[in-house]
C-alpha atoms as a PDB file:
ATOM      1  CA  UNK A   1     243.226  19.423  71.861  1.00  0.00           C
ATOM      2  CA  UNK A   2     240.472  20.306  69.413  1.00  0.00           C
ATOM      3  CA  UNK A   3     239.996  17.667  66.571  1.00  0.00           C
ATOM      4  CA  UNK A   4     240.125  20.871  64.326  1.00  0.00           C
ATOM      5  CA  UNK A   5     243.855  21.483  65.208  1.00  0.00           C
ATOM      6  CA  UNK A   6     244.891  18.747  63.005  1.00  0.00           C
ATOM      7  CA  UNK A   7     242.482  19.484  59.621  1.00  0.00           C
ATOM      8  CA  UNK A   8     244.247  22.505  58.056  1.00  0.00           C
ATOM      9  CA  UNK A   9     242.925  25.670  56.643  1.00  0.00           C
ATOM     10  CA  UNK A  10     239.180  26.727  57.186  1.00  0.00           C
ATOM     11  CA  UNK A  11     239.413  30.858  56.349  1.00  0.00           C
ATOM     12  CA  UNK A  12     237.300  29.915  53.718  1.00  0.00           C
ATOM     13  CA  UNK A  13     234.535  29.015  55.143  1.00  0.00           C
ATOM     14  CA  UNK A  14     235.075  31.909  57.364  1.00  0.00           C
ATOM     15  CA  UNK A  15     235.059  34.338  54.727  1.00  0.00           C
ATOM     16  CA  UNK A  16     231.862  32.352  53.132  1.00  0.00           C
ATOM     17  CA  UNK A  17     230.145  33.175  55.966  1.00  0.00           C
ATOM     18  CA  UNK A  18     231.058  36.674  56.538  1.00  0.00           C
ATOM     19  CA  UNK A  19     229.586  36.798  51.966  1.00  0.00           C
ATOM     20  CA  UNK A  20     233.318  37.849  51.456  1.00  0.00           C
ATOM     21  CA  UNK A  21     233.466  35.111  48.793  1.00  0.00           C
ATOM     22  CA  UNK A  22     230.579  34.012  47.172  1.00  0.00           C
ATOM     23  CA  UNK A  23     229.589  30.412  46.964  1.00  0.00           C
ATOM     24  CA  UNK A  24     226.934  28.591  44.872  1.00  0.00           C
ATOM     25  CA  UNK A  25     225.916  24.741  44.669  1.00  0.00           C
ATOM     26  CA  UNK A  26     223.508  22.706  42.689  1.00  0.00           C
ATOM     27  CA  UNK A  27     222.259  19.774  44.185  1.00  0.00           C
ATOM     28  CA  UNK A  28     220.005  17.365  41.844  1.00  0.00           C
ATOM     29  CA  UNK A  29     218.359  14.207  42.550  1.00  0.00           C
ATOM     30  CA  UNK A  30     215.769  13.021  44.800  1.00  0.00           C
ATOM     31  CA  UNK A  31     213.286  15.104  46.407  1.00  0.00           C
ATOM     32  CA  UNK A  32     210.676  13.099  48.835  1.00  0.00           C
ATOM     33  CA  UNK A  33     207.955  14.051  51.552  1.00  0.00           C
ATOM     34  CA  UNK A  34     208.455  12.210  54.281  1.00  0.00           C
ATOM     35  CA  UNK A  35     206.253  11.315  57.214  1.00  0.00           C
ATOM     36  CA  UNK A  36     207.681  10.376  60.463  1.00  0.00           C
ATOM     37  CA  UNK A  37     206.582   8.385  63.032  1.00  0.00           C
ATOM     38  CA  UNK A  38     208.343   8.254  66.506  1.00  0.00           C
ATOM     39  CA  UNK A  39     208.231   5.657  68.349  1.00  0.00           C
ATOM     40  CA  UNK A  40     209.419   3.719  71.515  1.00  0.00           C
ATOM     41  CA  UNK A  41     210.963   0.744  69.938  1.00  0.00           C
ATOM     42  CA  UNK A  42     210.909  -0.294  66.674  1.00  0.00           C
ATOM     43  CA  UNK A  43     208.724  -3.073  64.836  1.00  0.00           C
ATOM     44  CA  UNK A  44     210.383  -6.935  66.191  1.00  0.00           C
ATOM     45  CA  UNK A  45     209.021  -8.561  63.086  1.00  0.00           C
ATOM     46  CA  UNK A  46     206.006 -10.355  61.732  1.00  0.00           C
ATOM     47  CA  UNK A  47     202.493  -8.397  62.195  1.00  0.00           C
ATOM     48  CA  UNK A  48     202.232  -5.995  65.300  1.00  0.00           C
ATOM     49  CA  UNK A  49     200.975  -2.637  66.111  1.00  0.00           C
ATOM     50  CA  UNK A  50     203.241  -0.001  68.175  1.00  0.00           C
ATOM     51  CA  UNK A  51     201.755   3.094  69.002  1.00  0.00           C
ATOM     52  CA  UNK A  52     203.295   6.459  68.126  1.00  0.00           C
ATOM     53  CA  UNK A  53     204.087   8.969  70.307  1.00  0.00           C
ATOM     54  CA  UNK A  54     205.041  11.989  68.036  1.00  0.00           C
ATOM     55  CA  UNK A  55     204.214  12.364  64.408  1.00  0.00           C
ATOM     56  CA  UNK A  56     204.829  14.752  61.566  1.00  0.00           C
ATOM     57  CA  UNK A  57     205.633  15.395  57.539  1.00  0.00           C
ATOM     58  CA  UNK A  58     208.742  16.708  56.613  1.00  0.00           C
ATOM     59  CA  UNK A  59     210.618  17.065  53.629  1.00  0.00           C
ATOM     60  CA  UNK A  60     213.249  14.547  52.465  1.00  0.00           C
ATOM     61  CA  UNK A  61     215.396  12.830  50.190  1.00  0.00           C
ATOM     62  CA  UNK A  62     218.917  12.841  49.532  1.00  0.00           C
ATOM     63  CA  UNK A  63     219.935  15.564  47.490  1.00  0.00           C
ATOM     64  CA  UNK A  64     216.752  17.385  48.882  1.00  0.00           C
ATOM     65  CA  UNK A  65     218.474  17.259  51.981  1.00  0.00           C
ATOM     66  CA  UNK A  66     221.765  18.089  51.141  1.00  0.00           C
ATOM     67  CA  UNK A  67     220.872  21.062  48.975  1.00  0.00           C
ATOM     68  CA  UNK A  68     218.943  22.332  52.471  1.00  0.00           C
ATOM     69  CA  UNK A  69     221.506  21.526  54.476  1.00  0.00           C
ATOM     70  CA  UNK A  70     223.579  23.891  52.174  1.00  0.00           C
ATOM     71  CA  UNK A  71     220.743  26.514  52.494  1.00  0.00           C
ATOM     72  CA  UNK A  72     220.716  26.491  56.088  1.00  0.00           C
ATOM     73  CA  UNK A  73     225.017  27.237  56.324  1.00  0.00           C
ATOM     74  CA  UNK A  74     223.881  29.737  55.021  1.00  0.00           C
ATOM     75  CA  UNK A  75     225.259  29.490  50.887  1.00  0.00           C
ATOM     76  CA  UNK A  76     223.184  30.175  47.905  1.00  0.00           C
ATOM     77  CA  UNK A  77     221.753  26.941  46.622  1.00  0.00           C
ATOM     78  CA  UNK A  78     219.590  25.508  43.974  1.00  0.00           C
ATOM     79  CA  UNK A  79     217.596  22.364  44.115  1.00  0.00           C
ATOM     80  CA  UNK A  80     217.020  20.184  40.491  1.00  0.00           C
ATOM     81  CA  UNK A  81     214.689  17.691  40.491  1.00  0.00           C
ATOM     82  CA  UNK A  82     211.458  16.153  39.378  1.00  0.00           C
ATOM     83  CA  UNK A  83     207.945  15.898  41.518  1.00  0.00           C
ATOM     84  CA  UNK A  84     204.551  15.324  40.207  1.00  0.00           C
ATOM     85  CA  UNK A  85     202.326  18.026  40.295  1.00  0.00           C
ATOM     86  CA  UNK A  86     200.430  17.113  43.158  1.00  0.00           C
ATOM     87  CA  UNK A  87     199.635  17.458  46.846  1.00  0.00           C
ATOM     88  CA  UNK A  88     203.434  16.045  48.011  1.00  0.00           C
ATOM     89  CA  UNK A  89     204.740  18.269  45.170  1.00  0.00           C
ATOM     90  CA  UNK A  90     203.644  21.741  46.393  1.00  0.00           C
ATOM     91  CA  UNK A  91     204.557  21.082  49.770  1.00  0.00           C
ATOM     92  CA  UNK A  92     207.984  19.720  49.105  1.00  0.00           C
ATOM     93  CA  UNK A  93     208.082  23.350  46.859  1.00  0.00           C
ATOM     94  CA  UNK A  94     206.947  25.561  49.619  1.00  0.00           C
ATOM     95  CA  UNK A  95     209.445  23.825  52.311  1.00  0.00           C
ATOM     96  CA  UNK A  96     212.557  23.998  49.945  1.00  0.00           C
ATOM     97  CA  UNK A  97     211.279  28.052  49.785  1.00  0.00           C
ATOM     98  CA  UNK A  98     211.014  28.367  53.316  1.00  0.00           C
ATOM     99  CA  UNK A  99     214.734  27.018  53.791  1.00  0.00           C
ATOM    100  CA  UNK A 100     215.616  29.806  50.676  1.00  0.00           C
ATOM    101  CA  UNK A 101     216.389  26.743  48.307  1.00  0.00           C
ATOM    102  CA  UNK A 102     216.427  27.927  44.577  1.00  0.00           C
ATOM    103  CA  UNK A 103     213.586  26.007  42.922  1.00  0.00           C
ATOM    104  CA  UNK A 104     213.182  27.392  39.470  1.00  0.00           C
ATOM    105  CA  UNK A 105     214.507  23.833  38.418  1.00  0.00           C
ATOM    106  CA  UNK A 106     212.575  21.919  40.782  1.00  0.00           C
ATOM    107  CA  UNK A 107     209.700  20.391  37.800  1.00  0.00           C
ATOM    108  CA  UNK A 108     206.493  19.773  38.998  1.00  0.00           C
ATOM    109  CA  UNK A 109     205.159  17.106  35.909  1.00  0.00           C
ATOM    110  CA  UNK A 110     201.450  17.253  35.630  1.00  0.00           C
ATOM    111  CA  UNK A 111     201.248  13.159  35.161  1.00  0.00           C
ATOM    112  CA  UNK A 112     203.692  12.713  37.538  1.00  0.00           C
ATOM    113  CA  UNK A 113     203.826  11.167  41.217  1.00  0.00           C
ATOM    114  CA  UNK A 114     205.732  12.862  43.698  1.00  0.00           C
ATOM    115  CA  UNK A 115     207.803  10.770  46.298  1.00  0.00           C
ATOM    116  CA  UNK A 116     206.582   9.873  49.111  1.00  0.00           C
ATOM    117  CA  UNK A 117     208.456   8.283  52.266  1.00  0.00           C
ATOM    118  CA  UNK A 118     207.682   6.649  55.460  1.00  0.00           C
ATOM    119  CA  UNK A 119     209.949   6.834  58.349  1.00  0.00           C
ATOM    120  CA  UNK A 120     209.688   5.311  62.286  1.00  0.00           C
ATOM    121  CA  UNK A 121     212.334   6.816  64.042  1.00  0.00           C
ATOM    122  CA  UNK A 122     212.838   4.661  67.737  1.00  0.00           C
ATOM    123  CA  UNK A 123     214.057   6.592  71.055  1.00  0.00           C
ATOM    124  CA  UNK A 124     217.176   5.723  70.562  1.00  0.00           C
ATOM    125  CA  UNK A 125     217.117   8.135  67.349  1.00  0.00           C
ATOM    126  CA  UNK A 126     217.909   5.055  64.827  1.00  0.00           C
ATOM    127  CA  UNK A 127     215.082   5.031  61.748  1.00  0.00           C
ATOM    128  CA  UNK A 128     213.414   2.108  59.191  1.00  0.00           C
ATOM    129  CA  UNK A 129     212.673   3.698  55.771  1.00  0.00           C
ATOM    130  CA  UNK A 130     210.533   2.727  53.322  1.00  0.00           C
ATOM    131  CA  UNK A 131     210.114   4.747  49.856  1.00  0.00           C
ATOM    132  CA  UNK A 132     208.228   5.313  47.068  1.00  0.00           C
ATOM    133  CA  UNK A 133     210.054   6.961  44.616  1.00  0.00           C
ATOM    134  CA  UNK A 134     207.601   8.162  42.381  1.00  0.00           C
ATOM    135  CA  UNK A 135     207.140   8.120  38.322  1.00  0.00           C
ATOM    136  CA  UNK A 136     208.120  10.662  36.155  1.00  0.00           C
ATOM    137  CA  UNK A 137     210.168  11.529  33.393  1.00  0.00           C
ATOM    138  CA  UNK A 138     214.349  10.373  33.130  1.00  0.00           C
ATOM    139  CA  UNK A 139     214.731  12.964  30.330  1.00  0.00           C
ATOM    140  CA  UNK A 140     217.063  15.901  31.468  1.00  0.00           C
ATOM    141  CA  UNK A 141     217.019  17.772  28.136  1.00  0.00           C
ATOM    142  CA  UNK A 142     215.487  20.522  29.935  1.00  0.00           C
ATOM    143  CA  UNK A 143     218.212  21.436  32.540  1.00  0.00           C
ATOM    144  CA  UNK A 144     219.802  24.897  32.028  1.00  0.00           C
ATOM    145  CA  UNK A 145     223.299  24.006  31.574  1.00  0.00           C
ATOM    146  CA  UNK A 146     224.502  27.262  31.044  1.00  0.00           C
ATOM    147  CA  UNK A 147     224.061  28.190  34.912  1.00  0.00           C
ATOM    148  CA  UNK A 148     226.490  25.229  35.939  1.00  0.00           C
ATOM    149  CA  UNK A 149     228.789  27.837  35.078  1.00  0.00           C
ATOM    150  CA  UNK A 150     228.234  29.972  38.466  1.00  0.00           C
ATOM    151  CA  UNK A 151     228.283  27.268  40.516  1.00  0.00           C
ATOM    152  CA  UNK A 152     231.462  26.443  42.846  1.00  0.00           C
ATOM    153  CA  UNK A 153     230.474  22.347  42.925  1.00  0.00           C
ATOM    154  CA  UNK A 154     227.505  20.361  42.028  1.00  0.00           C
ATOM    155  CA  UNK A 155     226.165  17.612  44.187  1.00  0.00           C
ATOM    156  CA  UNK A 156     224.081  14.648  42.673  1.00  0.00           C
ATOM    157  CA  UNK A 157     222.455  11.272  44.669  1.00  0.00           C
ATOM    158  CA  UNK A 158     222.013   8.226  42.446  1.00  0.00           C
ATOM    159  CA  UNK A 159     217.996   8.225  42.071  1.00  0.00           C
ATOM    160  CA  UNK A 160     217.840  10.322  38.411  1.00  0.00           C
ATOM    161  CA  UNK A 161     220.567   8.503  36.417  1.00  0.00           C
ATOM    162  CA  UNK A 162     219.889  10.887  33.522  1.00  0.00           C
ATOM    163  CA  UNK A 163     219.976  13.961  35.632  1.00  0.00           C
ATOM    164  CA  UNK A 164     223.287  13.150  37.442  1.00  0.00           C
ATOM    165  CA  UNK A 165     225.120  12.298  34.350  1.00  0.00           C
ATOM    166  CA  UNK A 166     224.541  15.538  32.334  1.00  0.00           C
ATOM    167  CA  UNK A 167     225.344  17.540  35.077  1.00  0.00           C
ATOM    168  CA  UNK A 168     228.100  15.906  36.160  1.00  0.00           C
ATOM    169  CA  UNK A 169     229.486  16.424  32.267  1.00  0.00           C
ATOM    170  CA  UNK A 170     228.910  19.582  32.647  1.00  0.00           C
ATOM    171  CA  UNK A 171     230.598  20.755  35.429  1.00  0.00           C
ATOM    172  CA  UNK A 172     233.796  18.641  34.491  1.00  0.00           C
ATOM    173  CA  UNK A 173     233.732  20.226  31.140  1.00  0.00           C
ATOM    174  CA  UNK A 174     233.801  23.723  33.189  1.00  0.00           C
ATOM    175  CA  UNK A 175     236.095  22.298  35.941  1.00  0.00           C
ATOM    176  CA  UNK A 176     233.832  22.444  38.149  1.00  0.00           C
ATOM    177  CA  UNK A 177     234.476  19.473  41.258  1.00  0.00           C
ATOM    178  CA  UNK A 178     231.417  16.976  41.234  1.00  0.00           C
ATOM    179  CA  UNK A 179     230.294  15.326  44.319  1.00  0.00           C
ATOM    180  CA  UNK A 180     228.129  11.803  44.346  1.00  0.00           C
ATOM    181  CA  UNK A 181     225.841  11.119  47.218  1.00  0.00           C
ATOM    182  CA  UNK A 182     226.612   7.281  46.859  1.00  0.00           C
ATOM    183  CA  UNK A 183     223.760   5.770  48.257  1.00  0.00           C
ATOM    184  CA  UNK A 184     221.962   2.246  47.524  1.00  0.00           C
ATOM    185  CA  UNK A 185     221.437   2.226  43.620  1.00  0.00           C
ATOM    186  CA  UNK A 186     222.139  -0.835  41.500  1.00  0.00           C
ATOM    187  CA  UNK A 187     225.729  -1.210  39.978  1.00  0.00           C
ATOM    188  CA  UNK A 188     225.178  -0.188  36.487  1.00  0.00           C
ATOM    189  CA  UNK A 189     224.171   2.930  38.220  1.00  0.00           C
ATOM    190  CA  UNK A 190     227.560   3.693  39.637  1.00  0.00           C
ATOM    191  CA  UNK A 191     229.222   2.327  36.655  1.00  0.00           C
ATOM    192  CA  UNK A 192     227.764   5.128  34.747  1.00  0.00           C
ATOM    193  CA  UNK A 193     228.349   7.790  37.150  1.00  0.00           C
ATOM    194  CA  UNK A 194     231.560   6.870  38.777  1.00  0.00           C
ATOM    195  CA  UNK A 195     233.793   8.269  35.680  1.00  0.00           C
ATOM    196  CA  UNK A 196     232.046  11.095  35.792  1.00  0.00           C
ATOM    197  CA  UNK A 197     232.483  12.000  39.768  1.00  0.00           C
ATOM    198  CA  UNK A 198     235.699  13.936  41.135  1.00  0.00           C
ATOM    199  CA  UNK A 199     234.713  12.554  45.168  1.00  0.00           C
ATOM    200  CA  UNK A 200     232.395   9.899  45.543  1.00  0.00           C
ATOM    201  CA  UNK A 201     230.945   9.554  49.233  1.00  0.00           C
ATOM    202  CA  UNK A 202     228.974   6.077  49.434  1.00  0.00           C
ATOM    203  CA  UNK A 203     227.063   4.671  52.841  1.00  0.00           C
ATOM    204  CA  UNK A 204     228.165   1.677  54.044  1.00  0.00           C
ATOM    205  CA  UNK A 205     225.323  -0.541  52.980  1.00  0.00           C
ATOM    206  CA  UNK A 206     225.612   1.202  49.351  1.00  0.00           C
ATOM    207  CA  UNK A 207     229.342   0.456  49.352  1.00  0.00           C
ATOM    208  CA  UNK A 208     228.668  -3.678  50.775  1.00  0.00           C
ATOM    209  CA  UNK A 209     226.263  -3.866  47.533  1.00  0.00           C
ATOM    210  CA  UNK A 210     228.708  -2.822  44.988  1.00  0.00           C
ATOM    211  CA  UNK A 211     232.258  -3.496  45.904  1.00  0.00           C
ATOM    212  CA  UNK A 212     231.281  -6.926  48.135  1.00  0.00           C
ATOM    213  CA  UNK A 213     232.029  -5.037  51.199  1.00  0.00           C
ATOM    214  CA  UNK A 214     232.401  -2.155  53.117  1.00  0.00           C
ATOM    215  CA  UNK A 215     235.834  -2.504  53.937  1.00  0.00           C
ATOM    216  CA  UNK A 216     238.519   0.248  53.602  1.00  0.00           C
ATOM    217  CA  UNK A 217     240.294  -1.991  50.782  1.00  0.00           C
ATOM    218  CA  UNK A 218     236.889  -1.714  49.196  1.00  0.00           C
ATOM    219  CA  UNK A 219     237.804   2.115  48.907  1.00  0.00           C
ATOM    220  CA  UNK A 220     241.295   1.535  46.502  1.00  0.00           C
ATOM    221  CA  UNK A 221     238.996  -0.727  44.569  1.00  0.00           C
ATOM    222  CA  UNK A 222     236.398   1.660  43.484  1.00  0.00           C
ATOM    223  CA  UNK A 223     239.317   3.985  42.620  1.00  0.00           C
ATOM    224  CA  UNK A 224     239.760   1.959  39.132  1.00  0.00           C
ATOM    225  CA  UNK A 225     236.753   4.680  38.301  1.00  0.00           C
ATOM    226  CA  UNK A 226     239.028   7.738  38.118  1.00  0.00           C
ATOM    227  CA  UNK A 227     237.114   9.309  41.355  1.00  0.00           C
ATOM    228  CA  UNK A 228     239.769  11.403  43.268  1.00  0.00           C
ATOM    229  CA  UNK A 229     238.265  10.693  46.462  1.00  0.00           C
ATOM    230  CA  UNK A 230     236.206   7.808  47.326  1.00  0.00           C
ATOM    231  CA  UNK A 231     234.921   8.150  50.693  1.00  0.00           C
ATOM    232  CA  UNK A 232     232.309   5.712  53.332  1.00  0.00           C
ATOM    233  CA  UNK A 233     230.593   7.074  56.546  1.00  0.00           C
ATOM    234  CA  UNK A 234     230.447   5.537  59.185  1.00  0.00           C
ATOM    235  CA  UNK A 235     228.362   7.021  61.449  1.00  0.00           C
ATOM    236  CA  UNK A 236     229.548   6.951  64.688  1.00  0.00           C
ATOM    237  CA  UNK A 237     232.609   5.453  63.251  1.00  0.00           C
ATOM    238  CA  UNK A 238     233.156   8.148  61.603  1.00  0.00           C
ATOM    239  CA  UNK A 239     234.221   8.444  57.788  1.00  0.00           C
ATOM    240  CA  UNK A 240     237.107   6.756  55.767  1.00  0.00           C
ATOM    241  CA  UNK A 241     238.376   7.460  52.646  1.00  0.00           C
ATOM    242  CA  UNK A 242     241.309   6.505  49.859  1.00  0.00           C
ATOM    243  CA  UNK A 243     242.647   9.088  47.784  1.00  0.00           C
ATOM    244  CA  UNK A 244     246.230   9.810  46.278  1.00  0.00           C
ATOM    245  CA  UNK A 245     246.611   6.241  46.884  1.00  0.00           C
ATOM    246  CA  UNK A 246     246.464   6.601  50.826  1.00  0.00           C
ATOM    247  CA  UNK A 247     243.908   6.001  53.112  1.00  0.00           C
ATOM    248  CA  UNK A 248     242.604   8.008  55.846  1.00  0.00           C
ATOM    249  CA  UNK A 249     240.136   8.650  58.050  1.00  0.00           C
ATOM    250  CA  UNK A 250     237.997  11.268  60.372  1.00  0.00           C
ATOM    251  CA  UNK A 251     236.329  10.588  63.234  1.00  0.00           C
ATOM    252  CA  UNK A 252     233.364  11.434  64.163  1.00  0.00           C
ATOM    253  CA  UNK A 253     232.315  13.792  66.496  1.00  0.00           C
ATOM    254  CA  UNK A 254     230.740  12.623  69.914  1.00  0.00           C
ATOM    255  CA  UNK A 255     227.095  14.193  70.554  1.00  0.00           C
ATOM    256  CA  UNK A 256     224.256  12.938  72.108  1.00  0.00           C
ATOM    257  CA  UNK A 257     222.388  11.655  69.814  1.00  0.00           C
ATOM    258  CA  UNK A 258     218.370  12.423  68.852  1.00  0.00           C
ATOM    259  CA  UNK A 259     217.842  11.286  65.565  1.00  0.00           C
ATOM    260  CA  UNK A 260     219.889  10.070  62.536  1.00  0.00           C
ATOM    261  CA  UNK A 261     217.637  10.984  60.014  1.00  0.00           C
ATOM    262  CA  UNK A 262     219.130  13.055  57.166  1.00  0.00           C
ATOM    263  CA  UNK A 263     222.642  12.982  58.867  1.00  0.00           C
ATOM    264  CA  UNK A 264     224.625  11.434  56.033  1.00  0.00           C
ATOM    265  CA  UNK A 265     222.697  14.230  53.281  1.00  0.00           C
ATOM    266  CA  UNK A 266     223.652  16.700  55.471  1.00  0.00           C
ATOM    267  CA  UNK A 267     227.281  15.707  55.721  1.00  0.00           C
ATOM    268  CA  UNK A 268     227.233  15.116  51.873  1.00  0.00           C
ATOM    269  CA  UNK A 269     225.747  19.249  51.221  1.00  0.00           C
ATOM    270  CA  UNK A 270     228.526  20.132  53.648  1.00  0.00           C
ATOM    271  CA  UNK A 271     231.233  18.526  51.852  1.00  0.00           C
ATOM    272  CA  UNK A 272     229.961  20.026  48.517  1.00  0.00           C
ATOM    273  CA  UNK A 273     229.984  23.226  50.077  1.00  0.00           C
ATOM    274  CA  UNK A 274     233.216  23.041  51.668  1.00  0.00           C
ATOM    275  CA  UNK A 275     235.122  21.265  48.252  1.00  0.00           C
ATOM    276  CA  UNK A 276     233.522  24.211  46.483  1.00  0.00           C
ATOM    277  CA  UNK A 277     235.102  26.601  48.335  1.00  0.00           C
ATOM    278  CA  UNK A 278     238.611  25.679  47.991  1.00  0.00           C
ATOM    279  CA  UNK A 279     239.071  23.292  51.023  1.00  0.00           C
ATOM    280  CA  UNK A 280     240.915  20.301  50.823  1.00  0.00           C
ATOM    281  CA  UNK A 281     239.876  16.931  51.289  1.00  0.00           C
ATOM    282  CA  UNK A 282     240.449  16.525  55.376  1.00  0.00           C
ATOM    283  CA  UNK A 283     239.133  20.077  56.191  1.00  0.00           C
ATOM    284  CA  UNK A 284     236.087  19.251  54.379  1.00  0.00           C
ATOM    285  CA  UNK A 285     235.367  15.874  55.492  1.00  0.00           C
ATOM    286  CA  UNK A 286     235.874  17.332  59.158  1.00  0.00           C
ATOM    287  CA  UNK A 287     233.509  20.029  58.794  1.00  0.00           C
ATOM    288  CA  UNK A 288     230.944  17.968  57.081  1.00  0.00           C
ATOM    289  CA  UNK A 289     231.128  15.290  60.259  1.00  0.00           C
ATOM    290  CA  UNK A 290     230.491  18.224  62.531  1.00  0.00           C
ATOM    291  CA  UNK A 291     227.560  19.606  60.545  1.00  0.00           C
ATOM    292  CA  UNK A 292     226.258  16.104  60.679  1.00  0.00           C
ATOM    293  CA  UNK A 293     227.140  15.876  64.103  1.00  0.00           C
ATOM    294  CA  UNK A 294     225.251  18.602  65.229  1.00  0.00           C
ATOM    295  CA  UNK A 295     222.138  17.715  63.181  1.00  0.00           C
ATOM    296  CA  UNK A 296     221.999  14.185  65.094  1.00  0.00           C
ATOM    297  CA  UNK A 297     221.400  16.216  68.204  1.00  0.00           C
ATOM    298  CA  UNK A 298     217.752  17.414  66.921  1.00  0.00           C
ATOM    299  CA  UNK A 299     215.123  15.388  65.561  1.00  0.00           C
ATOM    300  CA  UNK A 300     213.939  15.287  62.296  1.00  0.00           C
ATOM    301  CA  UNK A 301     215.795  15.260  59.145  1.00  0.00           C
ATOM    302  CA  UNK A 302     216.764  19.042  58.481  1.00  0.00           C
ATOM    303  CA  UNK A 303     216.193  20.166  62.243  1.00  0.00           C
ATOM    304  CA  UNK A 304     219.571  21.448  63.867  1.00  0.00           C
ATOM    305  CA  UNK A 305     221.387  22.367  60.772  1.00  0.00           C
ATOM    306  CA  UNK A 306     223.620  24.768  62.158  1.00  0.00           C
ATOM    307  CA  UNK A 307     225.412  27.613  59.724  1.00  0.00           C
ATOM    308  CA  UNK A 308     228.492  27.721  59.258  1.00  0.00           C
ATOM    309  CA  UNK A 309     229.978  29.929  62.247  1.00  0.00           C
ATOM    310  CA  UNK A 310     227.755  27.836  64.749  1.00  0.00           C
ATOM    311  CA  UNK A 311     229.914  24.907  63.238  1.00  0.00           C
ATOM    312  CA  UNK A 312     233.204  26.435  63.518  1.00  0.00           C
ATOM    313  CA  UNK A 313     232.907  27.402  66.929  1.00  0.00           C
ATOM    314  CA  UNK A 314     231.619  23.331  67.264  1.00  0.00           C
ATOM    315  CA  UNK A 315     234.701  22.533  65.795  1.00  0.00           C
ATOM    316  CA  UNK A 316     237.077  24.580  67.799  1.00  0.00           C
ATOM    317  CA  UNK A 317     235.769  23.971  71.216  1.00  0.00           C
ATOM    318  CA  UNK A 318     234.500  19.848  70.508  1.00  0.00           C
ATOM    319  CA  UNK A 319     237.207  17.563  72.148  1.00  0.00           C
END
């Protein structure tokens, strides 16, 4: 038996896809160029070399990803964000246009500095990070509000405080469901955005760092927030989360496995996607493990995104 015989309803993704219902999500947050180094095995510790045997500059960051991710389903998306106006800048631009991200709200400041990542991603498709996340402006005075109103949900990761809060205000004061990409942030972070979120989805080191663990009784704790949902992946465990004061869980779908890179943003654009649309909370955290699922099979961070059909057939035919 398929795992999707036991998630409910997902016509509406199937009428997404055929653009018998619209759909629209805003994603805001962090937008970073990456550049990724693949490698045999990754750094032991202390000073070495270790040669390289692919690399390349992608795109990245969290809501970046996610809004792509979205893009690539195949649903009308827009990006908001900050960048400087610089080298990394334009080409994060031009790869969000490529994709057919909306980036009228992507602002490139002129004394800004764009973000810049470096990734080594080892053969068995595991990756170390390390970030820059650029200087510019926390001021979000200059977000059009009044578009929130066309969107189905809005999706925000934890990196522009300012950002994610008025939008998040926004679309509750529309009704529209707001989705946190809880990743590593520091706790006053979360304490400000947690009232404000309607399904919070945190990684498991994000989750250790502000509850005290990642445990699934770590879940009913955070709920003292007001989220609805508060959710952890996983990864190949799959993804647990507490809501109506019950616990449950998904697991994850088994895939051979290229690269983890971007696999968590991606399941977080899916799961804005698929709460926008109507879906309830185990439909959409099963399609967003199989969009995720199927991205781990390609390397790179927004390779392999399949859209949405791709996915359901996944889903019906994926022990």
């Amino acid at each position: 038996m398929s795992l999707a015989a036991n998630i409910g309803d997902l016509s509406a993704l199937a009428d997404v896809a055929s653009k018998a219902r619209p759909a629209h999500v805003i994603c805001l947050g962090l937008s970073a160029l990456d550049q990724v180094w693949r490698v045999d095995r990754p750094f032991a510790g202390g000073s070495e070399k270790i040669k390289a045997a692919e690399y390349g500059t992608l795109g990245g960051g969290m809501a970046a990803n996610a809004s792509v991710a979205v893009a690539k389903l195949g649903v009308s998306v827009a990006f908001w964000g900050r960048a400087g106006n610089d080298a990394a800048g334009h080409e994060m631009r031009s790869a969000f246009m490529a994709e057919g991200v909306d980036v009228e709200n992507f602002r490139l400041f002129p004394d800004g500095r764009s973000s810049v990542s470096g990734v080594i991603v080892d053969s068995s498709g595991e990756r170390q990070i390390v970030n820059f996340r650029g200087l510019y402006p926390e001021a979000a005075d200059w977000l059009p509000l009044k578009s929130v109103a066309r969107a189905s949900s809005v999706l925000a990761d934890p990196r522009w405080v300012e950002g994610a809060a008025t939008l998040f205000r926004e679309a509750r004061a529309r009704g529209i469901p707001t989705v946190l990409d809880g990743d590593m942030a520091d706790a006053e972070v979360f304490e400000r955005l947690l009232p404000l979120t309607d399904h919070a989805i945190f990684s498991e080191p994000a989750l250790t760092s502000f509850a005290g663990s990642a445990r699934d009784d770590s879940l009913a704790a955070v709920a003292r927030f007001g989220c609805g949902v508060i959710a952890v992946t996983r990864g190949e465990g799959g993804v647990s989360w507490y809501e109506n004061g019950q616990l449950h869980q998904q697991t994850a779908y088994a895939v051979e496995v290229v690269d983890t890179t971007g696999a968590g943003d991606v399941f977080h654009g899916a799961y804005a996607l698929a709460i926008g649309v109507g879906l309830d909370v185990r439909a959409a955290m099963a399609f967003s493990a199989a969009t995720a699922a199927m991205k781990c099979r390609h390397p790179g961070g927004r390779n392999g995104i399949p859209d949405i059909n791709d996915c359901l057939a996944f889903m019906r035919t994926t022990p």
